[in-house]
PDB file of N, CA and C in Angstrom:
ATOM      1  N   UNK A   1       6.592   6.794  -4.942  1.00  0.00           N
ATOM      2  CA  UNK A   1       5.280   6.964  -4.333  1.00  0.00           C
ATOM      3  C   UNK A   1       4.341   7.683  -5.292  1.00  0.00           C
ATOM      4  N   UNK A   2       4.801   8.474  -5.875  1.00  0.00           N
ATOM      5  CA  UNK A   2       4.094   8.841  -7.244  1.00  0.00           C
ATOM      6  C   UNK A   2       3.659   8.488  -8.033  1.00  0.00           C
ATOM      7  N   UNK A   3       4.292   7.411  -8.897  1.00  0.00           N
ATOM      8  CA  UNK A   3       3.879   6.631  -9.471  1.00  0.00           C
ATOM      9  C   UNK A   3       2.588   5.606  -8.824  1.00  0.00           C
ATOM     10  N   UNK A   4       3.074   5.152  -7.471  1.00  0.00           N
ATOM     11  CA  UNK A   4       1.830   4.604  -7.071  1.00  0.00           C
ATOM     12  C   UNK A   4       0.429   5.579  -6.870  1.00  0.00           C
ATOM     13  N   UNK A   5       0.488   6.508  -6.929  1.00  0.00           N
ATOM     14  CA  UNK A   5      -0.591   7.204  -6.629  1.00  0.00           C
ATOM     15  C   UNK A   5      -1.348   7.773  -8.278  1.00  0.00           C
ATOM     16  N   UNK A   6      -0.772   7.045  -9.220  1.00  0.00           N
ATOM     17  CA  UNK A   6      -1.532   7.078 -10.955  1.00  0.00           C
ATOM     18  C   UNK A   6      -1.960   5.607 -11.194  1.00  0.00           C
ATOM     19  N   UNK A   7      -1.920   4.444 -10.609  1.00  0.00           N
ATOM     20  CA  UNK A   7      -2.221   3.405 -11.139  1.00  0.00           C
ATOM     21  C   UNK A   7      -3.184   3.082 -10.083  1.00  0.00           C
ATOM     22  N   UNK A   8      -4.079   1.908 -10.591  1.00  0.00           N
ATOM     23  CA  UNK A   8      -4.701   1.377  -9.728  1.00  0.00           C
ATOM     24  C   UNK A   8      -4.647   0.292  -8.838  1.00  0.00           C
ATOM     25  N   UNK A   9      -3.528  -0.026  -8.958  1.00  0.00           N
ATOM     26  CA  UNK A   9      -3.592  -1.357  -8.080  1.00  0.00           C
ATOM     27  C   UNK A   9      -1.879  -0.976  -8.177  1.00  0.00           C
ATOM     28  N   UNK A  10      -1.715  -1.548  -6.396  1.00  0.00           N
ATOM     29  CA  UNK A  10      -0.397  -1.956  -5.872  1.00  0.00           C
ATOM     30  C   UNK A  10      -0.387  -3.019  -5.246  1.00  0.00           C
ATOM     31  N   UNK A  11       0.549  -3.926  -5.282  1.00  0.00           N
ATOM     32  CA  UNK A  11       0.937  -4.917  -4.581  1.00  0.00           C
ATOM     33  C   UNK A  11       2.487  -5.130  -4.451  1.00  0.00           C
ATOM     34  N   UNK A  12       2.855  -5.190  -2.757  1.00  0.00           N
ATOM     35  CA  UNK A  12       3.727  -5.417  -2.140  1.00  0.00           C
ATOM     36  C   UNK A  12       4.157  -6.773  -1.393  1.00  0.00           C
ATOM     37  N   UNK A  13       4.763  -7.811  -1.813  1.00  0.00           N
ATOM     38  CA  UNK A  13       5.148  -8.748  -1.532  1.00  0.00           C
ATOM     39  C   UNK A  13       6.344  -8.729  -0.531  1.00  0.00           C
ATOM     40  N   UNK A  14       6.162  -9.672   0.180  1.00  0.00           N
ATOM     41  CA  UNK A  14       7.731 -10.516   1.332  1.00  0.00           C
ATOM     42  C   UNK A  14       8.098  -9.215   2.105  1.00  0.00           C
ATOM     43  N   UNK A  15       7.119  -8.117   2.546  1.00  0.00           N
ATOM     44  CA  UNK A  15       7.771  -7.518   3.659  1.00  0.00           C
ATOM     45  C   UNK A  15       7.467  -7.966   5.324  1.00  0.00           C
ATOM     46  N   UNK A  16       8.057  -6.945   6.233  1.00  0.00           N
ATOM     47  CA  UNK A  16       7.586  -7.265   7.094  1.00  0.00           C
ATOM     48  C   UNK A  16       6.376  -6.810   7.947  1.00  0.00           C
ATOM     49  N   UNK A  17       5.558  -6.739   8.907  1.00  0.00           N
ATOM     50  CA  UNK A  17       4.352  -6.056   8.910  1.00  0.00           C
ATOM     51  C   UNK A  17       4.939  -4.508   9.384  1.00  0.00           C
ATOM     52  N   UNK A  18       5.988  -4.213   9.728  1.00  0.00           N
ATOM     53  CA  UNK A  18       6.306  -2.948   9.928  1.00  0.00           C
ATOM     54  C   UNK A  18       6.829  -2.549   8.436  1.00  0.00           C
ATOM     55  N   UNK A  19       7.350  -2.894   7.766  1.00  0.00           N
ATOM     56  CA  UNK A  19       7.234  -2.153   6.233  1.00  0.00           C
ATOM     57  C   UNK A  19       5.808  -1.957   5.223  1.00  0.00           C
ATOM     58  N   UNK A  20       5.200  -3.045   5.808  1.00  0.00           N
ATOM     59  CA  UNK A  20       3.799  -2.862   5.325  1.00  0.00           C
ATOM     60  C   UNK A  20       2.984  -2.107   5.648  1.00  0.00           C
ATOM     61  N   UNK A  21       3.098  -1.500   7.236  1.00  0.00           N
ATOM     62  CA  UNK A  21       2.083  -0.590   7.938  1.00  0.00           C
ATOM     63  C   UNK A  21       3.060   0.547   7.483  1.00  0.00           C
ATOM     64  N   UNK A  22       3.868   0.711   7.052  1.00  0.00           N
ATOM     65  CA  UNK A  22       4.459   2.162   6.117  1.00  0.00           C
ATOM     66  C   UNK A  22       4.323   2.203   4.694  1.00  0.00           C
ATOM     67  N   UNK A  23       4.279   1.305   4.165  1.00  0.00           N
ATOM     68  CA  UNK A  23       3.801   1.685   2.936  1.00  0.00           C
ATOM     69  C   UNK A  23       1.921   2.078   2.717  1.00  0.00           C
ATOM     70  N   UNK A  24       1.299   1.534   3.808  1.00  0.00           N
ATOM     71  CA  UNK A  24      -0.422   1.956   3.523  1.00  0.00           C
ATOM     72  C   UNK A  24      -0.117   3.112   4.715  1.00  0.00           C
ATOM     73  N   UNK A  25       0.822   3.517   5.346  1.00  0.00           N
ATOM     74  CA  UNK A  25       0.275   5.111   6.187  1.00  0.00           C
ATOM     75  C   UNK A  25       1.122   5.979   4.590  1.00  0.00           C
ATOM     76  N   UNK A  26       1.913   5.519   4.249  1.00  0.00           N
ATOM     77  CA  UNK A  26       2.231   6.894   3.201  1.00  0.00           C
ATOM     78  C   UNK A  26       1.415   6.985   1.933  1.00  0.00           C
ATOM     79  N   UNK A  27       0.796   5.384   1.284  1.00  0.00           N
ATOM     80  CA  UNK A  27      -0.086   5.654   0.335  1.00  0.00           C
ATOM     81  C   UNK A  27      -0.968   6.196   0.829  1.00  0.00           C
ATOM     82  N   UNK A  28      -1.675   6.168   1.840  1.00  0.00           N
ATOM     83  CA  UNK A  28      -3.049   6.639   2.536  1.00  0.00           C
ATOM     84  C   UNK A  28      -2.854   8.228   2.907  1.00  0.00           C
ATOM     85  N   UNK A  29      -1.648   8.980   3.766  1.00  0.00           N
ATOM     86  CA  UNK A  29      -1.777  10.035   4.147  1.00  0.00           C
ATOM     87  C   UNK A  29      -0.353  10.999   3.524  1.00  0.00           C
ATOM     88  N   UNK A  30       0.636  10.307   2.780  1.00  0.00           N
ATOM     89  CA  UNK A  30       1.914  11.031   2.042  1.00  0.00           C
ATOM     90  C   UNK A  30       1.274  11.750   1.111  1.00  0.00           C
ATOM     91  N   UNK A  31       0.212  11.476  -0.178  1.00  0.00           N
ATOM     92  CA  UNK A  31       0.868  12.424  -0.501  1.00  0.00           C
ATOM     93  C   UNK A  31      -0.777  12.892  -0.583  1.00  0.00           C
ATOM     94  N   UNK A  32      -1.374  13.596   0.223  1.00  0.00           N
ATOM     95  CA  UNK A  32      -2.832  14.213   0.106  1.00  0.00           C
ATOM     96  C   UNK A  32      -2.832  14.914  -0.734  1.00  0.00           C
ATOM     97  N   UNK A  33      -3.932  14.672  -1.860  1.00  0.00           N
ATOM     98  CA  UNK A  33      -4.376  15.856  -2.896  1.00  0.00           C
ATOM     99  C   UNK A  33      -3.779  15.230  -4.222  1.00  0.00           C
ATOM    100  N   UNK A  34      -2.694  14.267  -4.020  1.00  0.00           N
ATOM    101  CA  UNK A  34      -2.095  13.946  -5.473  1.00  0.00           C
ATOM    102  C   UNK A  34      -3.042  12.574  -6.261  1.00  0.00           C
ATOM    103  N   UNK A  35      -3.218  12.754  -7.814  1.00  0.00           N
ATOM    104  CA  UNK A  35      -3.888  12.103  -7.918  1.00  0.00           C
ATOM    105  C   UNK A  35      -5.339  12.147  -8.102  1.00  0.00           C
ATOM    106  N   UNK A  36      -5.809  12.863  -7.264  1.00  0.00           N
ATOM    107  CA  UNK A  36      -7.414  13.180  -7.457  1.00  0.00           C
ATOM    108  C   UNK A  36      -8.471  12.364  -6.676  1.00  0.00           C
ATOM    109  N   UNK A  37      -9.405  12.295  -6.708  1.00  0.00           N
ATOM    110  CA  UNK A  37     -10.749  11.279  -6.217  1.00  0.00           C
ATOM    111  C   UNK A  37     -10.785  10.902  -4.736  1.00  0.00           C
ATOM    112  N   UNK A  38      -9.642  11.627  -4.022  1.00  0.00           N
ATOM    113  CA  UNK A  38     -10.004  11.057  -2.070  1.00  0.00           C
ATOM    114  C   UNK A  38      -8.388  10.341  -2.057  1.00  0.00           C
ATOM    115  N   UNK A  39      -9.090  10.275  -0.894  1.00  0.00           N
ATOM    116  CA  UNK A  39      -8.282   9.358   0.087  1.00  0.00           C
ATOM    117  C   UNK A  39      -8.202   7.617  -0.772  1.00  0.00           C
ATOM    118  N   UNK A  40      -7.072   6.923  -1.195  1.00  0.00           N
ATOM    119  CA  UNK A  40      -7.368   5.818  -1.501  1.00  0.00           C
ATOM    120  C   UNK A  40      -7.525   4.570  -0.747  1.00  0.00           C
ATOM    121  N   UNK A  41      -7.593   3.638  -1.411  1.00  0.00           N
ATOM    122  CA  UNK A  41      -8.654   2.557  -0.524  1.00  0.00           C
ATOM    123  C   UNK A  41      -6.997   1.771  -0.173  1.00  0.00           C
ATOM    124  N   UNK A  42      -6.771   1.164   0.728  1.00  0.00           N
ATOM    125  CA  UNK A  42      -5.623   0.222   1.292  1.00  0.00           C
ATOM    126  C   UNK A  42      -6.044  -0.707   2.143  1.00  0.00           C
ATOM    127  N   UNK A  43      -5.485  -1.923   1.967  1.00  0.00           N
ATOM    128  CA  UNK A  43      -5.785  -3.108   2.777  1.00  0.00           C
ATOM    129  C   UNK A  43      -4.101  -3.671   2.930  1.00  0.00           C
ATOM    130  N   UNK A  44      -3.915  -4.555   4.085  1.00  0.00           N
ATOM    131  CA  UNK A  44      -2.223  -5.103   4.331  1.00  0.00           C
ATOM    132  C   UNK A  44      -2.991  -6.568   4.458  1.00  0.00           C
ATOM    133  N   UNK A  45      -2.302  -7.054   3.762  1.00  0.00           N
ATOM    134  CA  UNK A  45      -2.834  -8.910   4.008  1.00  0.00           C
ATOM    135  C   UNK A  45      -1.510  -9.599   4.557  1.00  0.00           C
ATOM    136  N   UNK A  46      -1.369 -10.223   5.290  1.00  0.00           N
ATOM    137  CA  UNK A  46      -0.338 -11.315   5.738  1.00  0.00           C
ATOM    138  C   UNK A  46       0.319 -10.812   6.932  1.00  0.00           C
ATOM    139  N   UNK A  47       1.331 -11.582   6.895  1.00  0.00           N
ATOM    140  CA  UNK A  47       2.129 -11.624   8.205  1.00  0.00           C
ATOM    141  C   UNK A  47       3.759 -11.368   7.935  1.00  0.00           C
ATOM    142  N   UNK A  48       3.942 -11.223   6.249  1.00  0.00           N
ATOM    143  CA  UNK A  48       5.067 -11.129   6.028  1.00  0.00           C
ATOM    144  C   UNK A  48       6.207 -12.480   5.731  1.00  0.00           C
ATOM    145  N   UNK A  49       5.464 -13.637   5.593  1.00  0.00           N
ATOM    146  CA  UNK A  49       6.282 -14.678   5.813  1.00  0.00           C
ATOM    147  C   UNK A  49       5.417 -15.722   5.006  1.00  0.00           C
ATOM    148  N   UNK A  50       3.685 -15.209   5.033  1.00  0.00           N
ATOM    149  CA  UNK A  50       3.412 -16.349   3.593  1.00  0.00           C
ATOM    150  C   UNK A  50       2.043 -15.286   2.856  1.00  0.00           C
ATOM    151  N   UNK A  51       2.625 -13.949   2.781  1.00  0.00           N
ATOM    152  CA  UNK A  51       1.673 -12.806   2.106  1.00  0.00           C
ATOM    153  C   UNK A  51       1.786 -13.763   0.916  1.00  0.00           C
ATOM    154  N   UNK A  52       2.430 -14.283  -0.291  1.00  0.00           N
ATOM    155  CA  UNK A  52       2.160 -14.822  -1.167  1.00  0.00           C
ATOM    156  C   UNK A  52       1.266 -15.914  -1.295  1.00  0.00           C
ATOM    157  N   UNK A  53       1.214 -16.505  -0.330  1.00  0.00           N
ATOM    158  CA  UNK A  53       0.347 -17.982  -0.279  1.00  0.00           C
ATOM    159  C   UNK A  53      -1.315 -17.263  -0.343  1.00  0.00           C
ATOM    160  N   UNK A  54      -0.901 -16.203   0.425  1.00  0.00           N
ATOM    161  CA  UNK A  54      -2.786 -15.578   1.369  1.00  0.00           C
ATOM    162  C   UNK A  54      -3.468 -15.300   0.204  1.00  0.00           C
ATOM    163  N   UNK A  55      -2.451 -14.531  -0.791  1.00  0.00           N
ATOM    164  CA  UNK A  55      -2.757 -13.579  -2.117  1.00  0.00           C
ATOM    165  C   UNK A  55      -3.101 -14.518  -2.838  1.00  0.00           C
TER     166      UNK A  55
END
């Protein structure tokens, strides 16, 4: 999660929408303050079954 919080761009492929709505509540509210500049920006696209096609 650290690492995600130094780069700018993440992308998470083939989960399900409950692994997806945990990975944008912990990028969004895990690790406050790390990193610098706010709160970061998160969006979840798909349904988990054709997130690759949407992307």
């Amino acid at each position: 999660l650290r690492l995600c919080m130094n780069v700018t761009t993440v992308l998470c492929c083939r989960m399900t929408p409950l692994q997806k709505a945990a990975v944008v509540r912990l990028v969004s509210h895990g690790l406050d303050g790390v990193g610098g500049g706010g709160r970061p920006v998160t969006a979840a696209v798909g349904d988990g079954g054709n997130d690759v096609a949407m992307l």
